[in-house]
Protein backbone atom coordinates (compact mmCIF):
# COMPACT_ATOMS: atom_id res chain seq x y z
CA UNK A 1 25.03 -43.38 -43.78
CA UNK A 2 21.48 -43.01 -42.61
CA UNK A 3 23.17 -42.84 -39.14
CA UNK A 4 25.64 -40.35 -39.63
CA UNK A 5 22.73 -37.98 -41.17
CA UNK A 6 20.72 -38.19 -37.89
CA UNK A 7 23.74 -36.80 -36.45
CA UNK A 8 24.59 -34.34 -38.11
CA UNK A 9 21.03 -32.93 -38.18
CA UNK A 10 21.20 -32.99 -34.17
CA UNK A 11 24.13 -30.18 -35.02
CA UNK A 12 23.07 -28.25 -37.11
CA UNK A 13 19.30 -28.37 -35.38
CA UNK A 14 19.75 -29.09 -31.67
CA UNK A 15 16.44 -30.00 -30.06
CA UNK A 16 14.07 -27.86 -27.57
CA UNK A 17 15.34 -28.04 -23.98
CA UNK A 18 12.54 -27.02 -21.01
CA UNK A 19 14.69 -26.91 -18.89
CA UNK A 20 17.83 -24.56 -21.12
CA UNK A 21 14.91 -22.83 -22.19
CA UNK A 22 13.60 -21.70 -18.15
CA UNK A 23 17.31 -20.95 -17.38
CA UNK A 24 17.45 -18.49 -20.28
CA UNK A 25 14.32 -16.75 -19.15
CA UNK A 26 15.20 -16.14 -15.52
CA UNK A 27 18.86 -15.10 -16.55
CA UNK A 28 18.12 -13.07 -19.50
CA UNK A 29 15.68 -10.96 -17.65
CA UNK A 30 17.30 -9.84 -14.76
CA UNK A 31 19.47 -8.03 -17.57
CA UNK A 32 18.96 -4.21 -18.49
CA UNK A 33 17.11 -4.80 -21.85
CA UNK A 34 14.62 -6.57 -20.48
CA UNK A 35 14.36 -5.46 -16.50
CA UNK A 36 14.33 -1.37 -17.61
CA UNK A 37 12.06 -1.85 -20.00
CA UNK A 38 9.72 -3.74 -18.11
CA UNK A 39 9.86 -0.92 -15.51
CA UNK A 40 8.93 1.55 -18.03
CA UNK A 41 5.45 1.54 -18.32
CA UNK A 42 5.30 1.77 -14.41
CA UNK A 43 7.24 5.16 -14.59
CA UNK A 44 5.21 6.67 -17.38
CA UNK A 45 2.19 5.31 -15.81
CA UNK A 46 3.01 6.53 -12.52
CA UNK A 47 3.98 10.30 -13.61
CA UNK A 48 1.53 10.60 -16.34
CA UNK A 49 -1.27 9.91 -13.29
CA UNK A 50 0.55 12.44 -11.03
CA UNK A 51 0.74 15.13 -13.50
CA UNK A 52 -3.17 14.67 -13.98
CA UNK A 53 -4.30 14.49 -10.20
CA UNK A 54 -1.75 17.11 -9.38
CA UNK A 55 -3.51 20.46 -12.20
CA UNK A 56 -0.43 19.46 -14.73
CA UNK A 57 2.02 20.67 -12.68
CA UNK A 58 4.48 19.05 -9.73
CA UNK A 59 2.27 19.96 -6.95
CA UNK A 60 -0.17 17.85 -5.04
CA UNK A 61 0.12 14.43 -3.74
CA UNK A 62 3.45 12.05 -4.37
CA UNK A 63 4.92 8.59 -3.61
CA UNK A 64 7.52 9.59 -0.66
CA UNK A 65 10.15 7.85 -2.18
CA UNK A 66 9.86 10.06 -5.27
CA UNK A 67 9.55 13.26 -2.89
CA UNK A 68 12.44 12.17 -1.23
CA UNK A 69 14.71 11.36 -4.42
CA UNK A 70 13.48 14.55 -6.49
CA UNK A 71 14.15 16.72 -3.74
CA UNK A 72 17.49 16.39 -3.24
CA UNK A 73 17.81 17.01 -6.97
CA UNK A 74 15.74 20.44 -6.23
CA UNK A 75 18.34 21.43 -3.58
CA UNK A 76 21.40 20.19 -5.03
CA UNK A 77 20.71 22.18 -8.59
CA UNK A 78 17.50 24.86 -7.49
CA UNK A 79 14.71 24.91 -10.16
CA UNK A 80 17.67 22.87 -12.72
CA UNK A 81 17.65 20.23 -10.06
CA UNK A 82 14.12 18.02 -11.96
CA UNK A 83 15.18 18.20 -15.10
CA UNK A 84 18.76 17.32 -14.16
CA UNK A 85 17.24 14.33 -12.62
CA UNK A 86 14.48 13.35 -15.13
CA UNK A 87 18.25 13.37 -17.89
CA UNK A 88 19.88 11.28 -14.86
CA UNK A 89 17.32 8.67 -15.00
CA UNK A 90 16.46 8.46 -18.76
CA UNK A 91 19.83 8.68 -20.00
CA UNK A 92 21.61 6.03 -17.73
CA UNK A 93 18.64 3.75 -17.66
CA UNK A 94 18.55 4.64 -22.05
CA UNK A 95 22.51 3.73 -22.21
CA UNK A 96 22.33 0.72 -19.62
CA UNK A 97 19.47 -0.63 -22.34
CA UNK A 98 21.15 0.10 -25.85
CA UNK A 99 24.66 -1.28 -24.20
CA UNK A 100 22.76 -4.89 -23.44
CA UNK A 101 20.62 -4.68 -26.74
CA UNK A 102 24.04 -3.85 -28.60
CA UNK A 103 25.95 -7.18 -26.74
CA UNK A 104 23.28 -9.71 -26.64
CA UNK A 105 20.39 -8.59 -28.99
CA UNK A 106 17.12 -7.58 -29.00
CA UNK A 107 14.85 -8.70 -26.18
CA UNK A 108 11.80 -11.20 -26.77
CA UNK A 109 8.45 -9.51 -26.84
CA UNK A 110 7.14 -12.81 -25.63
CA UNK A 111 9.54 -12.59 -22.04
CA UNK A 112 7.86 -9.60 -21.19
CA UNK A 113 4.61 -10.82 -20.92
CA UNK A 114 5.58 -13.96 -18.63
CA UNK A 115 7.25 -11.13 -16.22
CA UNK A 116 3.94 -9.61 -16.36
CA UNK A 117 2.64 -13.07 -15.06
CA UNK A 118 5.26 -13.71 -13.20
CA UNK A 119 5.40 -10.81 -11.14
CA UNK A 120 1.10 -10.29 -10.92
CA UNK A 121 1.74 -14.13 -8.89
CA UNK A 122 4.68 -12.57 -6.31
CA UNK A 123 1.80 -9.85 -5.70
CA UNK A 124 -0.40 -11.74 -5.03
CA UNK A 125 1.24 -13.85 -2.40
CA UNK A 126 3.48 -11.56 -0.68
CA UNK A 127 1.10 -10.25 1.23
CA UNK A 128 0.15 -13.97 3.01
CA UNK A 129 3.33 -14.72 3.28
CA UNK A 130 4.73 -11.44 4.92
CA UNK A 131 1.28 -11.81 7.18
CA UNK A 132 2.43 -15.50 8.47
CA UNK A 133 6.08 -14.46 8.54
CA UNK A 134 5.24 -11.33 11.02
CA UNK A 135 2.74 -13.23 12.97
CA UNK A 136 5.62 -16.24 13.52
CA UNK A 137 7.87 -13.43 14.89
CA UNK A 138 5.10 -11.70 16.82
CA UNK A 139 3.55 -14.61 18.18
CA UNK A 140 0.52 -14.12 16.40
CA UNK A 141 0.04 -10.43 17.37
CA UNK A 142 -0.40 -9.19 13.68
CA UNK A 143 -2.10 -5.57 13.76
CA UNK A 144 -3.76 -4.94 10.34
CA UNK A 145 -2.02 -2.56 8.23
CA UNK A 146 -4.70 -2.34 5.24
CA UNK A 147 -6.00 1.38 4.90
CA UNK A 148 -3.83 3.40 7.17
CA UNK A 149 -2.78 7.04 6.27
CA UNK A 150 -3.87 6.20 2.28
CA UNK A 151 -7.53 5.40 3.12
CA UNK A 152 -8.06 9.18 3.39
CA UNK A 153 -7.24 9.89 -0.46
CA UNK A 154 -9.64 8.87 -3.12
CA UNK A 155 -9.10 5.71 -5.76
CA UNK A 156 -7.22 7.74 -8.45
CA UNK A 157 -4.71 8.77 -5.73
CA UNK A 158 -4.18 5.55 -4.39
CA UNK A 159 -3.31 3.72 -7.56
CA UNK A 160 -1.11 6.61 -8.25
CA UNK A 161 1.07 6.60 -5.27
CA UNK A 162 1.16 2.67 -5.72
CA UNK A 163 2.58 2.93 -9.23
CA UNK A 164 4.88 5.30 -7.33
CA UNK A 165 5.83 2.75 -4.71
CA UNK A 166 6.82 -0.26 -7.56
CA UNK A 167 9.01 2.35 -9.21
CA UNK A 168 10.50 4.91 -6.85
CA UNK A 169 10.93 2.89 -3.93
CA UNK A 170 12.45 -0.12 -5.56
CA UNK A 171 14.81 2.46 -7.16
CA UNK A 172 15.37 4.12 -3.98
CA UNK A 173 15.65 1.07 -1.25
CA UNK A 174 16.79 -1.45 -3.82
CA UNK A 175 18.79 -0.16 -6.46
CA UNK A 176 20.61 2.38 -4.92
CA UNK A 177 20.33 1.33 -1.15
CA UNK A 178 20.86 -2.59 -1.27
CA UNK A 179 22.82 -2.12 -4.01
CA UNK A 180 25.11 0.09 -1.86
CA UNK A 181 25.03 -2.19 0.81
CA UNK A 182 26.36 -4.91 -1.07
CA UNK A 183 29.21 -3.23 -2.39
CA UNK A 184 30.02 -2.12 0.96
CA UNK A 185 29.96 -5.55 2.44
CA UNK A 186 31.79 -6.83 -0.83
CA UNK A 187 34.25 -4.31 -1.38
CA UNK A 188 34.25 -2.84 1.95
CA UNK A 189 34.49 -5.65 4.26
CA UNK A 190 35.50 -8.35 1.39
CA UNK A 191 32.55 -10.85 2.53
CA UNK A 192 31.02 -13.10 -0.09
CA UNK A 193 28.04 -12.74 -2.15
CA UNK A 194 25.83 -14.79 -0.14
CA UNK A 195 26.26 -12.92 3.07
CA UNK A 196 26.90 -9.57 1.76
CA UNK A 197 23.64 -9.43 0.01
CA UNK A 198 21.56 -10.98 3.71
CA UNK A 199 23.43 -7.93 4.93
CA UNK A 200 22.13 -5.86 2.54
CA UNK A 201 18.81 -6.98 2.17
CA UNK A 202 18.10 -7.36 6.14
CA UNK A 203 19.44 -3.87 6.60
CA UNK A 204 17.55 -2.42 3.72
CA UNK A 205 14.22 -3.58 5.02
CA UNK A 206 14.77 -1.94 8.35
CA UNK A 207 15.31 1.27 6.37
CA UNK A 208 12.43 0.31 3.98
CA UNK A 209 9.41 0.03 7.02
CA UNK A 210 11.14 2.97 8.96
CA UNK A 211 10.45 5.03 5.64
CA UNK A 212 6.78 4.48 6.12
CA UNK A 213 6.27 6.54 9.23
CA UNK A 214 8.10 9.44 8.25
CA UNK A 215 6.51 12.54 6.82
CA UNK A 216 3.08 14.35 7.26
CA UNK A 217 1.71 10.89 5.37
CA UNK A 218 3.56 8.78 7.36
CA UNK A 219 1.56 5.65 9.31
CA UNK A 220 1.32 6.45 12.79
CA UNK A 221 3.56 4.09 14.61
CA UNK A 222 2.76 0.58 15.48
CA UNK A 223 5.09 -2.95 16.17
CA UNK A 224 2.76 -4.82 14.18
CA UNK A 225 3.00 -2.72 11.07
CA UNK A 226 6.57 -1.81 11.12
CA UNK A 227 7.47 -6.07 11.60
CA UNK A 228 5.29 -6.66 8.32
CA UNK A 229 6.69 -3.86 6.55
CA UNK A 230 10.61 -5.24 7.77
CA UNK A 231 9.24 -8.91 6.53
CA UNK A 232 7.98 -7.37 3.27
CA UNK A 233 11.08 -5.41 2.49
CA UNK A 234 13.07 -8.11 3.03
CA UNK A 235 11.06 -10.68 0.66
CA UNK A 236 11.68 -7.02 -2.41
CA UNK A 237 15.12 -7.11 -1.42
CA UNK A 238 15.63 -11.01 -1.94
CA UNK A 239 13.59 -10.41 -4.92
CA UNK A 240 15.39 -7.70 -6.35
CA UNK A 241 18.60 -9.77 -6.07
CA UNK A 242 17.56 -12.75 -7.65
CA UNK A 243 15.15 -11.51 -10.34
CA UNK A 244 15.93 -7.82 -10.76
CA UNK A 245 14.81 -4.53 -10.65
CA UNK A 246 11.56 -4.91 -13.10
CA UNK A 247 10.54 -7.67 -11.56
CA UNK A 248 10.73 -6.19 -8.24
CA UNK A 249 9.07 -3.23 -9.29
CA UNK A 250 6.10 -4.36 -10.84
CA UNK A 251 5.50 -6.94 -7.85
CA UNK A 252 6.26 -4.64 -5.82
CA UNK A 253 3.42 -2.50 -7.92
CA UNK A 254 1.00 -4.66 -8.01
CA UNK A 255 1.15 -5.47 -4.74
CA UNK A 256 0.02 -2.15 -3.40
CA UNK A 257 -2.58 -2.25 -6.17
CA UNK A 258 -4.40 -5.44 -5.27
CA UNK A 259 -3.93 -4.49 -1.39
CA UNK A 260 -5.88 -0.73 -2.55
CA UNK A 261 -8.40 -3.07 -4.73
CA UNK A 262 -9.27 -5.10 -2.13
């Protein structure tokens, strides 16, 4: 009898599993309730700080990637085209969450803050390893990248337009171009997951460092520079895949952020 009660108390209260318990986490938070929420604060933080440095209005200095995204907005709809996109963004980003919360629940308050931790750790070692990646492929000739075009604008600016890099470009190179990439190479050509998404990542971090030497603010051009950048897109893009968009984004973030710190 005594026996039989053990067991039926494992039922009805199964014990703690580690290991169940890390699966959920990394699973769980690649999903929209948890990754576009995450991302949140980084968009808020991001525009609130432009809006401030730029006299309260959209003038003055931007992330390219948001430049880039915005302005085809502006010349697709005319002076419409922001606030069509602003509606874009919150309402498919609002639905993707409520659809997730609605199916599986509301998110953990406690997950967020290990992505916090989580992604503050990819920060702070992409940098080495993207350094020893591009000096493996170079031979050691690294060139430094630190400073570049951004040294010229002051503190405020800087951790502005790196806000603006976690956010816009992940949403620009990851979600929409890897993304796309994938579903071409999945759909398109009918290759697997696994190679699709090299496809897409590799090809999405040539587009990523090309990015960085376009424009008026763009790095003048350098092999050194444009290898890290490559390596570095490619490590988001793997990272995006696996972990998701938030996770991405705030590394991504905090990367520039430690790297303008520094």
């Amino acid at each position: 009898m005594p026996g039989n009660l053990d067991r039926l108390a494992d039922q009805r209260c199964p014990r703690y599993d580690p290991a169940m318990a890390r699966l959920r986490y990394f699973t769980d938070t690649t999903a929209p309730r948890y990754s576009l929420l995450f991302a949140l604060p980084l968009l808020l933080g991001y525009e609130a700080l432009a809006w401030l440095l730029g006299g309260g209005g959209h003038s003055g200095i931007r992330n390219g990637a948001d430049v880039l995204l915005k302005s085809l907005f502006v010349l697709l709809g005319g002076r419409h085209g922001l606030t069509v996109f602003t509606l874009m963004v919150v309402g498919a980003g609002g639905w993707l969450v409520l659809r997730d919360v609605h199916r599986n629940g509301t998110p953990r308050l406690r997950a967020f803050g290990l992505m916090l931790a989580e992604s503050a750790g990819y920060g702070l070692l992409l940098g080495g390893v993207a350094s020893a990646l591009t000096g493996l492929l170079l031979e050691g000739r690294l060139l430094s990248i630190q400073g570049g075009t951004m040294a010229q604008f002051d503190l405020p600016t800087q951790l502005m337009v790196s806000l603006g890099a976690g956010i816009y470009e992940e949403l620009l190179f990851r979600v929409l171009l890897v993304s796309g990439l994938v579903a071409l190479a999945s759909k398109g050509f009918g290759w697997k997951p696994v190679p699709a998404g090299i496809f897409a990542a590799v090809l999405g971090a040539l587009v990523f460092s090309a990015f960085h030497y376009v424009g008026p603010y763009g790095d003048p051009w350098q092999l050194g520079s444009f290898t890290f950048r490559a390596v570095a897109g490619l490590l988001f893009s793997g990272l995006y895949l696996v972990r998701g968009f938030g996770v991405a984004a705030w590394s991504h973030a905090l990367y520039d952020v430690f790297l303008t710190l520094v």
